[in-house]
PDB file of N, CA and C in Angstrom:
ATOM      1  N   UNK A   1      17.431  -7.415   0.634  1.00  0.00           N
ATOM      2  CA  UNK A   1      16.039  -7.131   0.358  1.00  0.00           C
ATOM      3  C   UNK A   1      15.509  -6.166   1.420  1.00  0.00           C
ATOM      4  N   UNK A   2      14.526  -5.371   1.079  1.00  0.00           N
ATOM      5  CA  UNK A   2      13.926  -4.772   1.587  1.00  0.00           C
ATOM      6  C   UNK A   2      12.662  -5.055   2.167  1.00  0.00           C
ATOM      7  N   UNK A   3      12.114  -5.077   3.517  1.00  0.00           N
ATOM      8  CA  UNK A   3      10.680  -4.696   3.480  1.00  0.00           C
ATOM      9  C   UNK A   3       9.972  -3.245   3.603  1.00  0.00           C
ATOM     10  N   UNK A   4       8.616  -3.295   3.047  1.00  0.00           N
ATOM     11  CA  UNK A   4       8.225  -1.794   3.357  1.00  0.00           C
ATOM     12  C   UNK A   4       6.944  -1.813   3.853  1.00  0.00           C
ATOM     13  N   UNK A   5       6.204  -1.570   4.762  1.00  0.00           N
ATOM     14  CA  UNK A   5       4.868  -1.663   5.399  1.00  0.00           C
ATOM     15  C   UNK A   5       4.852  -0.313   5.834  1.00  0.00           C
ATOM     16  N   UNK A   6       3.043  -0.773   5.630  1.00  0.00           N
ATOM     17  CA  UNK A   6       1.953   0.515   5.801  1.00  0.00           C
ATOM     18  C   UNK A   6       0.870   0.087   6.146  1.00  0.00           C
ATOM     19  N   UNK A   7       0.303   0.937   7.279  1.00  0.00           N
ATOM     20  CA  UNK A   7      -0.702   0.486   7.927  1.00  0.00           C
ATOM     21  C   UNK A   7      -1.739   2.049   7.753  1.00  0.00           C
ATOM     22  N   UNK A   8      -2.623   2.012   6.865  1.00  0.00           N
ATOM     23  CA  UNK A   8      -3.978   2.970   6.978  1.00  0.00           C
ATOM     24  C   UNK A   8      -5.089   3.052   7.440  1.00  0.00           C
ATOM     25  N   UNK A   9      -5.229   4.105   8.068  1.00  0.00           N
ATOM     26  CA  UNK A   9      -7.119   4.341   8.207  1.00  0.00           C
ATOM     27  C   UNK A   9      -7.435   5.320   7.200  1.00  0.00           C
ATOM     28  N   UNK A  10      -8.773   4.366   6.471  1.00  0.00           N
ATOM     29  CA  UNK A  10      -9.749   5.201   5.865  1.00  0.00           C
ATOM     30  C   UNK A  10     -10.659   6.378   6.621  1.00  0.00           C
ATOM     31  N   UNK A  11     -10.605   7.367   5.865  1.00  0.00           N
ATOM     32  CA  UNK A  11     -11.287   8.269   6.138  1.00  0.00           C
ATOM     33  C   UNK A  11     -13.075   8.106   6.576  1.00  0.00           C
ATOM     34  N   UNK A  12     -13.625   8.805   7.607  1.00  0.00           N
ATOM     35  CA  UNK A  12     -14.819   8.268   8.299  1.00  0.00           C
ATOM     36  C   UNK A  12     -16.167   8.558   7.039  1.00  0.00           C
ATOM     37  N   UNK A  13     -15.953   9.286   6.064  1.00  0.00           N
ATOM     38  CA  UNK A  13     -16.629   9.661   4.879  1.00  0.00           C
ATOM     39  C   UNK A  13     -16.695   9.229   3.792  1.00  0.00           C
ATOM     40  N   UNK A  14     -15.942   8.061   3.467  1.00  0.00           N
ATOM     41  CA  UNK A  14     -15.869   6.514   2.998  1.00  0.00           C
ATOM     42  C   UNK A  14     -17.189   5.625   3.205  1.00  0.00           C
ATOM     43  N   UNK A  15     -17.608   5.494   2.190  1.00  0.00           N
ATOM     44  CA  UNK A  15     -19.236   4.696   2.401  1.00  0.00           C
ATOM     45  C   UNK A  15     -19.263   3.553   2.440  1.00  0.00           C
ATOM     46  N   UNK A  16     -18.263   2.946   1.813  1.00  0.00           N
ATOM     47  CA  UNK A  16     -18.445   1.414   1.245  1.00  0.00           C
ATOM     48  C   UNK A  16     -16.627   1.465   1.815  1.00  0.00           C
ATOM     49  N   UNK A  17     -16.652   1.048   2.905  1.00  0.00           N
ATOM     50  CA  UNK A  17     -15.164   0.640   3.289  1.00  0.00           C
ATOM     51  C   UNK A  17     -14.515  -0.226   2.425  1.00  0.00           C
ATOM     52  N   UNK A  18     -15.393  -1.355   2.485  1.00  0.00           N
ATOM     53  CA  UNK A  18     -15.159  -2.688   1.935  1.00  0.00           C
ATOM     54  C   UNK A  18     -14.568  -2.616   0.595  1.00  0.00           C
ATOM     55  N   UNK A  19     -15.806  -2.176   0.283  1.00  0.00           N
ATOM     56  CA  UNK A  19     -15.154  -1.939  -1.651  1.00  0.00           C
ATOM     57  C   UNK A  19     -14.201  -1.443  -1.709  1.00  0.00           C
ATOM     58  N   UNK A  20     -13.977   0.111  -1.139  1.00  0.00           N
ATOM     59  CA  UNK A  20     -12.576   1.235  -1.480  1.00  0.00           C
ATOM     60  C   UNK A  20     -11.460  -0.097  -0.878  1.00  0.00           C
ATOM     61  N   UNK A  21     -11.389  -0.723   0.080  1.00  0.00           N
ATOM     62  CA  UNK A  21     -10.398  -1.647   0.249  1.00  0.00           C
ATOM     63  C   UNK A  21      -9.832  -2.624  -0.870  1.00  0.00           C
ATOM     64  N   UNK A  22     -11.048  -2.998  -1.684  1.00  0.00           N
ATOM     65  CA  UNK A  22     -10.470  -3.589  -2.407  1.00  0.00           C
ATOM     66  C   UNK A  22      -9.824  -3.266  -3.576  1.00  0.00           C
ATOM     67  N   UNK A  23     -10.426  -2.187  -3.996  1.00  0.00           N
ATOM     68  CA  UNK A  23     -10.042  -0.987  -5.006  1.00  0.00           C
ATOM     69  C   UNK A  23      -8.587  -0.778  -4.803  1.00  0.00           C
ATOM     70  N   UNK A  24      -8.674  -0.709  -3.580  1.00  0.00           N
ATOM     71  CA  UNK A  24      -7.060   0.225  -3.535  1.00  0.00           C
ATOM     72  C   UNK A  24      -5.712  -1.355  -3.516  1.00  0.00           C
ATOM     73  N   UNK A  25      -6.197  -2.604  -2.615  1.00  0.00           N
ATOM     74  CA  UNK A  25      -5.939  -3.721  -2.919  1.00  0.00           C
ATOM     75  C   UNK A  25      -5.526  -4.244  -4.435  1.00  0.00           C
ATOM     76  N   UNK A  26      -6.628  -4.306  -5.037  1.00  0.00           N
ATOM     77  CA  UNK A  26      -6.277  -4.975  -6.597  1.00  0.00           C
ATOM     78  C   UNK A  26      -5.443  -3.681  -7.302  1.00  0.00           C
ATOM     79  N   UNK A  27      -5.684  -2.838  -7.614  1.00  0.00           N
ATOM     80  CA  UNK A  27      -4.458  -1.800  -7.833  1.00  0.00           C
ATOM     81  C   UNK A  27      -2.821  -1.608  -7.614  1.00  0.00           C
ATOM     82  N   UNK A  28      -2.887  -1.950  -6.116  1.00  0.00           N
ATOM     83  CA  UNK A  28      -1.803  -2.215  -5.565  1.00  0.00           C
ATOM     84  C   UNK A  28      -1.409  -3.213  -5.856  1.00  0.00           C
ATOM     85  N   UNK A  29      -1.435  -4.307  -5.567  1.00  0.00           N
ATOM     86  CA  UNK A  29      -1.241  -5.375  -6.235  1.00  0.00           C
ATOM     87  C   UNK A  29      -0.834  -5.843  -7.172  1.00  0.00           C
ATOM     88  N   UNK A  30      -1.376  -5.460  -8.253  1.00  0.00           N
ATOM     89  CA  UNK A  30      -1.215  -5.232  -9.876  1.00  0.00           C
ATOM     90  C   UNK A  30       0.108  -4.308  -9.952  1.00  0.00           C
ATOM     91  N   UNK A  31       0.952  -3.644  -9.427  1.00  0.00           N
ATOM     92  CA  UNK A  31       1.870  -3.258  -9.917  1.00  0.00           C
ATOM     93  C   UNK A  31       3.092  -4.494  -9.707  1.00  0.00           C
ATOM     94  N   UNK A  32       2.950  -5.686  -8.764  1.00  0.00           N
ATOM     95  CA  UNK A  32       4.204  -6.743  -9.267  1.00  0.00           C
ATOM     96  C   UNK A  32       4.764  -7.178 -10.641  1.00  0.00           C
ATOM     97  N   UNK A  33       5.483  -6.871 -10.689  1.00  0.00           N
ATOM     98  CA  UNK A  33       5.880  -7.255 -12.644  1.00  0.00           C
ATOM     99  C   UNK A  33       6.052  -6.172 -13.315  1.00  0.00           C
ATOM    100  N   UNK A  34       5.571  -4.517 -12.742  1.00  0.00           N
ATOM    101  CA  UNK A  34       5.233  -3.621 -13.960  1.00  0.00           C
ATOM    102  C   UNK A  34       6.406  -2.172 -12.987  1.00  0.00           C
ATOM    103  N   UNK A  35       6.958  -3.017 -11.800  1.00  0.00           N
ATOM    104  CA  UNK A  35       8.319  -1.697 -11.722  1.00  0.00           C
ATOM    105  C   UNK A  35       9.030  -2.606 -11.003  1.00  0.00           C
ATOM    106  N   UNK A  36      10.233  -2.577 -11.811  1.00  0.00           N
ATOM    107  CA  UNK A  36      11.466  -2.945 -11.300  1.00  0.00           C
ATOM    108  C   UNK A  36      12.071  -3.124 -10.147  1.00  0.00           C
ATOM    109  N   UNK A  37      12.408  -4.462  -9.746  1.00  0.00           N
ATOM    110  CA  UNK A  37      13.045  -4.185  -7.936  1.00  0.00           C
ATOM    111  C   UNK A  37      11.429  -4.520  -7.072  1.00  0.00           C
ATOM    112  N   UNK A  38      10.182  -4.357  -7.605  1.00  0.00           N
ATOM    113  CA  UNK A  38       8.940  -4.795  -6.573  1.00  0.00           C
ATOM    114  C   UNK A  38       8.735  -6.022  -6.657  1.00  0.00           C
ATOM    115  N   UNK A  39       8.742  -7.029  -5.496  1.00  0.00           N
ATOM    116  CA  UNK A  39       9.356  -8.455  -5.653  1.00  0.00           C
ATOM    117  C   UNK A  39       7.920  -9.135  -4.938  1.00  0.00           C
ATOM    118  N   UNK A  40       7.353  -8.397  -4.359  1.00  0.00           N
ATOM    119  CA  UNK A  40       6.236  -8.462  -3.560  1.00  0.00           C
ATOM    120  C   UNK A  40       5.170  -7.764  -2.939  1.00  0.00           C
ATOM    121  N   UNK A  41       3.844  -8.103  -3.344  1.00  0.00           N
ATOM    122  CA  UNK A  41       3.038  -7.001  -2.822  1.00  0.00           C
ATOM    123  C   UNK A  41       1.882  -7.705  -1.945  1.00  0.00           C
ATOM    124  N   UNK A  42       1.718  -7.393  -0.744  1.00  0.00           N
ATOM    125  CA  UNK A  42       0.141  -7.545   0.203  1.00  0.00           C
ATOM    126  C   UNK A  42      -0.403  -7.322   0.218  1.00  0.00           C
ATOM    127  N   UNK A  43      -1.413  -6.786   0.053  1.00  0.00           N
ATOM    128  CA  UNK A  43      -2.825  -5.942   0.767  1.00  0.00           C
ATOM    129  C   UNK A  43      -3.762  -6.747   1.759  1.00  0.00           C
ATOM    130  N   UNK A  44      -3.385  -6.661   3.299  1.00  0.00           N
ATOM    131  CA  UNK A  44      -4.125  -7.277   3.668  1.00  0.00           C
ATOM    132  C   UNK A  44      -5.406  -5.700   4.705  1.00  0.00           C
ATOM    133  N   UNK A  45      -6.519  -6.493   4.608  1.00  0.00           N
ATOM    134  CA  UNK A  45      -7.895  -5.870   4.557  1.00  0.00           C
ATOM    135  C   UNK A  45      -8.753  -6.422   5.328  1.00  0.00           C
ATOM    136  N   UNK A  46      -8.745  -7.949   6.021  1.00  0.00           N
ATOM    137  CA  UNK A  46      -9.823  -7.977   6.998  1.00  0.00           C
ATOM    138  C   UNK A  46      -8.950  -8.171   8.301  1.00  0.00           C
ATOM    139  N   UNK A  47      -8.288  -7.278   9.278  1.00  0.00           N
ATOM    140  CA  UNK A  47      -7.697  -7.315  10.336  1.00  0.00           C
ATOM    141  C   UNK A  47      -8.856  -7.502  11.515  1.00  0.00           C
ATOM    142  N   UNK A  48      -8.406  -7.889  12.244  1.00  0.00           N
ATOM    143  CA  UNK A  48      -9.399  -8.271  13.653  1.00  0.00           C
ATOM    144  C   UNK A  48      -9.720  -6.800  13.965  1.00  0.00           C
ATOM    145  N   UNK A  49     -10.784  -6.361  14.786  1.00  0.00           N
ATOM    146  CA  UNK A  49     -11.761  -5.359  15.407  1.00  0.00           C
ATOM    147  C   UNK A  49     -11.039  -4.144  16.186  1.00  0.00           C
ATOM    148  N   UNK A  50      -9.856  -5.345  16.600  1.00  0.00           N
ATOM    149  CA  UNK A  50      -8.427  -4.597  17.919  1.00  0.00           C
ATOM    150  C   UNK A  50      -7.738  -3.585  17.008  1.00  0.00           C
ATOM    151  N   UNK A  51      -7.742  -3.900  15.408  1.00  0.00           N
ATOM    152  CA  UNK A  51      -6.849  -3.377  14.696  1.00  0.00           C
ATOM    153  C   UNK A  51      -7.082  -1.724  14.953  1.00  0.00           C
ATOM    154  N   UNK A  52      -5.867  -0.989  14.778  1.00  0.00           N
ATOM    155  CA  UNK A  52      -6.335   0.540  14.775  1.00  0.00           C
ATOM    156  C   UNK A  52      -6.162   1.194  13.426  1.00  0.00           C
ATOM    157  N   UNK A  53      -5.728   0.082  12.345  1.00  0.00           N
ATOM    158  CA  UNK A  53      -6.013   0.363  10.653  1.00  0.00           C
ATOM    159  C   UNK A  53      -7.068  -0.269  10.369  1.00  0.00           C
ATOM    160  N   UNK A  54      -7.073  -0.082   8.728  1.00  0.00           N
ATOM    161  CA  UNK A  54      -8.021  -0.516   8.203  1.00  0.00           C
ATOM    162  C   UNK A  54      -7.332  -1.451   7.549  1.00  0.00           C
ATOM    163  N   UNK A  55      -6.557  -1.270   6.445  1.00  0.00           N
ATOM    164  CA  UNK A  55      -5.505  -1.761   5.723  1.00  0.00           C
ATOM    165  C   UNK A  55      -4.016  -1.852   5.934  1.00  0.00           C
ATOM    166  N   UNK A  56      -3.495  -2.846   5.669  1.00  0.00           N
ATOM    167  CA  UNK A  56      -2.019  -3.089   5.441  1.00  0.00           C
ATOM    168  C   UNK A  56      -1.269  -3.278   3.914  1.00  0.00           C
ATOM    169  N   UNK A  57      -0.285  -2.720   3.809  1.00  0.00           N
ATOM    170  CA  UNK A  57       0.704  -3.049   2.890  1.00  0.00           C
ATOM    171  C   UNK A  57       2.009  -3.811   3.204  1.00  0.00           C
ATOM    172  N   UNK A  58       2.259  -5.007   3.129  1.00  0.00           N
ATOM    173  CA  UNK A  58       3.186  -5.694   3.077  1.00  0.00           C
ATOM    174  C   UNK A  58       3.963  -5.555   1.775  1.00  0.00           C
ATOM    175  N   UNK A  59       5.224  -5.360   1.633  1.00  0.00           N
ATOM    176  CA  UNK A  59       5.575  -4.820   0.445  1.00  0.00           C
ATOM    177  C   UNK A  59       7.306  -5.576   0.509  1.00  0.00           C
ATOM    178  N   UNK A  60       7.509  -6.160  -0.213  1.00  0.00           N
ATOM    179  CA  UNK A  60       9.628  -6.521  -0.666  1.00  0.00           C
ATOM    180  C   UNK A  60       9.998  -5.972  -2.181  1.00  0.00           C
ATOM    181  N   UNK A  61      11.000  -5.383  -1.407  1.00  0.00           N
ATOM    182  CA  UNK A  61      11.675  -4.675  -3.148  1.00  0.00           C
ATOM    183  C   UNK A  61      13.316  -5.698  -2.615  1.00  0.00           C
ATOM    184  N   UNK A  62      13.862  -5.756  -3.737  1.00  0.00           N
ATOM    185  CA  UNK A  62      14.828  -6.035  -3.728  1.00  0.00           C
ATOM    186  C   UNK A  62      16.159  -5.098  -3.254  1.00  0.00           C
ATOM    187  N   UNK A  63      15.960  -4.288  -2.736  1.00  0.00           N
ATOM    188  CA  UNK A  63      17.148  -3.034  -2.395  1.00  0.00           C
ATOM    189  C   UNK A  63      16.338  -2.066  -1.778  1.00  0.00           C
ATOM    190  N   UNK A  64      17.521  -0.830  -1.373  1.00  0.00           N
ATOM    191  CA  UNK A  64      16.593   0.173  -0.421  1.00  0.00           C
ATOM    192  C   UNK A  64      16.200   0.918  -2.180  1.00  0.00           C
ATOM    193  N   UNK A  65      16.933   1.399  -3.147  1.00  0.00           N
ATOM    194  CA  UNK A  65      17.250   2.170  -4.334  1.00  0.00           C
ATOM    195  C   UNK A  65      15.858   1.570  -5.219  1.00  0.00           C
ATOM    196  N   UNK A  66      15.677   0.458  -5.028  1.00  0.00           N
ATOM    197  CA  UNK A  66      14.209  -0.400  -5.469  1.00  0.00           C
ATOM    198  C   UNK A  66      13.029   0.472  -5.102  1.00  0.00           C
ATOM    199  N   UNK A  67      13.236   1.069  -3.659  1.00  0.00           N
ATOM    200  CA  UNK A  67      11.901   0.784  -3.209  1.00  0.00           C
ATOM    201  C   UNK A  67      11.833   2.797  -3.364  1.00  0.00           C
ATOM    202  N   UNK A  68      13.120   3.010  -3.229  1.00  0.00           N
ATOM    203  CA  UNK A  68      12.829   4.658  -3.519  1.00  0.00           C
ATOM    204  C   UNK A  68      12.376   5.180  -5.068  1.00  0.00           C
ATOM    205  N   UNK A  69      13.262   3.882  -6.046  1.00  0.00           N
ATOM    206  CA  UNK A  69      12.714   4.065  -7.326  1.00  0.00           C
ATOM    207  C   UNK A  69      10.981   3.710  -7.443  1.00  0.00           C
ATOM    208  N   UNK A  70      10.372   2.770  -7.034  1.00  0.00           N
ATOM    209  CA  UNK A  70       8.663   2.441  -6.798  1.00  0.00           C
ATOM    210  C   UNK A  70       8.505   3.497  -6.506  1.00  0.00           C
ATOM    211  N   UNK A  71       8.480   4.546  -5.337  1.00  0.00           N
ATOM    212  CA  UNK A  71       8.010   5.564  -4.626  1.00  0.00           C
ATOM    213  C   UNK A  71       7.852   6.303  -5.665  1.00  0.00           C
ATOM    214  N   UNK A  72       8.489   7.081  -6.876  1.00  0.00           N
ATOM    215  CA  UNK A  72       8.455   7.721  -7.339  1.00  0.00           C
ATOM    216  C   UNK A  72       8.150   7.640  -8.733  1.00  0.00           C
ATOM    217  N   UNK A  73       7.384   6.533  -9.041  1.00  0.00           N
ATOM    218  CA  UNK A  73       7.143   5.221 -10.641  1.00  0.00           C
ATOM    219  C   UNK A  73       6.089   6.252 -10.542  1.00  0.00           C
ATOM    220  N   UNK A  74       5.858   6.165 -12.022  1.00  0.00           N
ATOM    221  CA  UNK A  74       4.143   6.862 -12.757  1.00  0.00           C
ATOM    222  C   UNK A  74       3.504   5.756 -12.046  1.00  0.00           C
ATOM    223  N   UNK A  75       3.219   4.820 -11.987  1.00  0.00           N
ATOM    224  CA  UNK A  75       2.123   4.054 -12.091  1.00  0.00           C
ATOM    225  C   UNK A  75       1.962   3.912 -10.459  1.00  0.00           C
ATOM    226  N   UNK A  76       3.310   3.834  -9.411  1.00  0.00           N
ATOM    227  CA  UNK A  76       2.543   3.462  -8.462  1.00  0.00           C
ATOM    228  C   UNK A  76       2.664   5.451  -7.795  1.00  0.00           C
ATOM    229  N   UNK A  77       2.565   6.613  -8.289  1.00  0.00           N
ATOM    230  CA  UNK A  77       2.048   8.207  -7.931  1.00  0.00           C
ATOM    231  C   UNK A  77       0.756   7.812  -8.539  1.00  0.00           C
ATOM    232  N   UNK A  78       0.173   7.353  -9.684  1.00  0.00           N
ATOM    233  CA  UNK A  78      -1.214   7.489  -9.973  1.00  0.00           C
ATOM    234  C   UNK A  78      -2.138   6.710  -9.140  1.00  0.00           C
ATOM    235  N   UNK A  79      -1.646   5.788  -8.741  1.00  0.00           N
ATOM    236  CA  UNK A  79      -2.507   5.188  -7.599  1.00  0.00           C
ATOM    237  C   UNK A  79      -2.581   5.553  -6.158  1.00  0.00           C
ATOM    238  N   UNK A  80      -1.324   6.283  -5.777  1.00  0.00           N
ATOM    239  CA  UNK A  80      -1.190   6.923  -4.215  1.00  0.00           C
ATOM    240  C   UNK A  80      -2.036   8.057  -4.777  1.00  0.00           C
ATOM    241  N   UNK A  81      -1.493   8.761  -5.732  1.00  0.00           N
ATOM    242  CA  UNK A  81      -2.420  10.631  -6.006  1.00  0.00           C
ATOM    243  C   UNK A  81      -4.275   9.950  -6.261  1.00  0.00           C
ATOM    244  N   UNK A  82      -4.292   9.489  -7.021  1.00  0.00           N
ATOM    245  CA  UNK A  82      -5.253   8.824  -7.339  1.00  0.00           C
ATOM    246  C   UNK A  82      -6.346   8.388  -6.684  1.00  0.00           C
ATOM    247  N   UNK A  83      -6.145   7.432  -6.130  1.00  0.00           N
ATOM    248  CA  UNK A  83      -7.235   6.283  -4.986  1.00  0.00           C
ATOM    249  C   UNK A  83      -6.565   6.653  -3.499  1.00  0.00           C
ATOM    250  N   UNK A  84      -5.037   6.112  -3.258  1.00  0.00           N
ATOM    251  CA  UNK A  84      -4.905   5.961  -2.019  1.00  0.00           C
ATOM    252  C   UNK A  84      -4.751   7.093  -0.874  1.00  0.00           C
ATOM    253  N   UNK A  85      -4.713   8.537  -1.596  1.00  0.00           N
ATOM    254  CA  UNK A  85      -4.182   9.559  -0.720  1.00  0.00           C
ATOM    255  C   UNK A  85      -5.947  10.275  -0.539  1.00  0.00           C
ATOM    256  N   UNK A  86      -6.368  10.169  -1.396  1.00  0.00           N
ATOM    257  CA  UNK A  86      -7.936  10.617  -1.560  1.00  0.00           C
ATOM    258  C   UNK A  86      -8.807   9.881   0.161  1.00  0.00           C
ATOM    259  N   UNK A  87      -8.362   8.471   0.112  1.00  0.00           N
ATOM    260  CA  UNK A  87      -9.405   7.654   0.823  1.00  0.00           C
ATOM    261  C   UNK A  87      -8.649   7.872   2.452  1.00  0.00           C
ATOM    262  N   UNK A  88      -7.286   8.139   2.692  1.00  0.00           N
ATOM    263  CA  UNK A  88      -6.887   7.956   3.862  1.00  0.00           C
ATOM    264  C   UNK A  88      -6.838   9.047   4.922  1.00  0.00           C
ATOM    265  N   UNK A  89      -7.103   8.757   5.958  1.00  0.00           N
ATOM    266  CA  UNK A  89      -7.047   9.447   7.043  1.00  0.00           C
ATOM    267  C   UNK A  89      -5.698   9.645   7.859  1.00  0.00           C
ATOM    268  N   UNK A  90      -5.172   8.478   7.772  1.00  0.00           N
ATOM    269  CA  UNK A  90      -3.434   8.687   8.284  1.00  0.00           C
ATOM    270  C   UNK A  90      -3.153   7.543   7.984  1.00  0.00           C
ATOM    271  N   UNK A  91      -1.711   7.149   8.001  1.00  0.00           N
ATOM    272  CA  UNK A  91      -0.448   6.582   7.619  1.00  0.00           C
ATOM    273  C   UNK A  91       0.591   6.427   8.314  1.00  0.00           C
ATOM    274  N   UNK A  92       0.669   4.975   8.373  1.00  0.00           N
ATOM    275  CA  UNK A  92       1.814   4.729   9.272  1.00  0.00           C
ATOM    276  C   UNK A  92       3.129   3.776   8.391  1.00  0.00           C
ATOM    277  N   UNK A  93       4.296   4.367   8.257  1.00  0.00           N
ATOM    278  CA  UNK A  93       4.802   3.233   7.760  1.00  0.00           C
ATOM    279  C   UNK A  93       6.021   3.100   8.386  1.00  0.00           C
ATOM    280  N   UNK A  94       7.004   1.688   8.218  1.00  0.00           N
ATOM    281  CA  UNK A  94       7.915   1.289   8.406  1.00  0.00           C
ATOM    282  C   UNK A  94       8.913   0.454   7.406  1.00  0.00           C
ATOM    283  N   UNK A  95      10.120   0.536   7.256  1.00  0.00           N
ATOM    284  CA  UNK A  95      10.527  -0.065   6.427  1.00  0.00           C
ATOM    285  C   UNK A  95      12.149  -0.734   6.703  1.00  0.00           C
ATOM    286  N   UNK A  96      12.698  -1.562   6.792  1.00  0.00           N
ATOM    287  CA  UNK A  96      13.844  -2.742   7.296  1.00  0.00           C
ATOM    288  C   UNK A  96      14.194  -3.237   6.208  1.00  0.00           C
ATOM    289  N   UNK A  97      15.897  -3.924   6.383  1.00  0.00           N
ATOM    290  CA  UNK A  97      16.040  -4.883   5.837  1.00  0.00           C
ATOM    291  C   UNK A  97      16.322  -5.858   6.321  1.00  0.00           C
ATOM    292  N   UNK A  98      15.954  -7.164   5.037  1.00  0.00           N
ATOM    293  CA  UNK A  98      15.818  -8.315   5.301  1.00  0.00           C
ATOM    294  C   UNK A  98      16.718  -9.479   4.878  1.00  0.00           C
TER     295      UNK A  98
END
């Protein structure tokens, strides 16, 4: 198995943090069940003050070939092109296996 994490800051021109968090949250989310090999999805959104994101993605695919096939799914490009690349300021990710 794979893990895959991502840690974002929203952009300072973002009005409603809160909401776009959840927006991009329930979206994300909603793709478990609908691409192959995504075994697990996080969105976590209220991090302590120290945090230097806004948001996290906790993410398990079943293989590394899982998680390169997700990367490149219609459904989860319409939500990165879409909502998540629109709202972010930078991106940090990491990814291991487990």
């Amino acid at each position: 198995m794979v893990k895959h994490m991502i840690v974002w800051k929203l952009k300072d021109e973002i009005k409603d943090k809160e909401a776009r968090k959840q927006e991009i949250k329930n979206a994300l989310e909603d793709l478990v069940g609908k691409i192959e090999g995504l075994q697990e999805m996080h969105i976590l959104t209220n991090g302590f003050d120290c945090s230097s994101g806004d948001l996290m993605m906790d993410s398990t695919f079943s293989s590394l070939s899982a998680l390169q096939t997700y990367q490149k799914h219609p459904l989860h490009v319409a939500i990165a092109d879409g909502l998540v690349r629109p709202s972010v300021s930078s991106r940090l990710s990491y990814d291991y296996e487990i």
